[in-house]
Protein backbone atom coordinates (compact mmCIF):
# COMPACT_ATOMS: atom_id res chain seq x y z
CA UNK A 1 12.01 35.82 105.59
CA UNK A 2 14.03 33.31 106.07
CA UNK A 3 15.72 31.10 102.92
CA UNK A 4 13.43 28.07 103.98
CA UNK A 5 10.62 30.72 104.48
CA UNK A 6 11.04 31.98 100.77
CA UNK A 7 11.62 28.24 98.98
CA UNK A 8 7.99 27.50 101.06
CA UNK A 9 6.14 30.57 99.93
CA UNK A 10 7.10 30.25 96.44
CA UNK A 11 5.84 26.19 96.04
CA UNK A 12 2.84 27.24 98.39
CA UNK A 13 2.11 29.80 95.14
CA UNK A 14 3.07 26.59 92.64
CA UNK A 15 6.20 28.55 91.11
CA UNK A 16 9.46 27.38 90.53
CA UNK A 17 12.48 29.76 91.77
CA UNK A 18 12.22 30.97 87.72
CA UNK A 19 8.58 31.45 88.08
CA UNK A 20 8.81 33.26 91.18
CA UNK A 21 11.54 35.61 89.91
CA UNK A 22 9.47 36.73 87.05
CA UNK A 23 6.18 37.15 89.67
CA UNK A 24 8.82 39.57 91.28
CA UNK A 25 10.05 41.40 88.38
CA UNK A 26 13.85 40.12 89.31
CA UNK A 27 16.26 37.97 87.45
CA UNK A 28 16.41 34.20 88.12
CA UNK A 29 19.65 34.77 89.96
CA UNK A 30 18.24 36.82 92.47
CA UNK A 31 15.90 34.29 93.21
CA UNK A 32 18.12 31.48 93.12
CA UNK A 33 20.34 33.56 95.87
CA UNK A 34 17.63 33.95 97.75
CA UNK A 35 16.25 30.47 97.98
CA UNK A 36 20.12 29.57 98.81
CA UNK A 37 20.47 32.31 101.84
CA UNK A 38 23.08 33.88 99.90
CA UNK A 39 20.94 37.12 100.04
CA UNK A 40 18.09 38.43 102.35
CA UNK A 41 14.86 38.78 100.40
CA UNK A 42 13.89 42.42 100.21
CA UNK A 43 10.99 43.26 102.40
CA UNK A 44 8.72 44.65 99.73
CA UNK A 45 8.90 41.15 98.09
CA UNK A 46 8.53 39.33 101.43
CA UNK A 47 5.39 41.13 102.12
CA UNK A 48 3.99 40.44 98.24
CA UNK A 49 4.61 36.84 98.51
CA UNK A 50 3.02 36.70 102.09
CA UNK A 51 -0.01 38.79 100.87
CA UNK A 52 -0.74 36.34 97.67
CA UNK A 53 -0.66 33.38 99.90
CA UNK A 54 -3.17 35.28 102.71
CA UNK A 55 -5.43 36.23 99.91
CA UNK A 56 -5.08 33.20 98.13
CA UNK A 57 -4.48 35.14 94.64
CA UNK A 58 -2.85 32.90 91.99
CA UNK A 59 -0.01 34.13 90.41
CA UNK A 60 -1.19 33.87 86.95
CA UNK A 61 -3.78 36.00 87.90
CA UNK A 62 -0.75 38.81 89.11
CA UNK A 63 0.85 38.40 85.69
CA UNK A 64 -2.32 38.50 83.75
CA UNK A 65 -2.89 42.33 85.29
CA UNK A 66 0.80 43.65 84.86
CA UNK A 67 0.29 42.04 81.27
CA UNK A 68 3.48 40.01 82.01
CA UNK A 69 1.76 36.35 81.22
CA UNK A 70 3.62 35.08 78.55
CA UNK A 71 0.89 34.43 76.03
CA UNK A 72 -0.01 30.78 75.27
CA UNK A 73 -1.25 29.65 71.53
């Protein structure tokens, strides 16, 4: 997955590069590096992001299982 690839799968999902590194359980940097080129994006997250856009599964729908939603008054 390309840099371009990863900036496009992440707004297809509506998440920022923040957003996105929380969906992946990494820090912002490693997103940020990511959506730069600086770094390849690991294959296990490549294939997440791809499979959330194929199934069309929201991402607050991800964090609401792994109980990582931040919780909204």
């Amino acid at each position: 997955m390309t840099a371009a690839q990863y900036r496009e799968a992440i707004a297809a999902l509506g998440l920022t590069q923040v957003g996105a590194a929380e969906l992946l359980g990494v820090g912002a940097r490693a997103s940020r590096h990511w959506a730069l080129g600086a770094r390849a994006v690991p294959p296990p997250a490549e294939r997440f992001l791809r499979f959330l856009i194929g199934k069309r599964i929201k991402p607050e729908t991800v964090l609401k299982v792994l109980g990582t939603e931040e919780t909204k008054p």
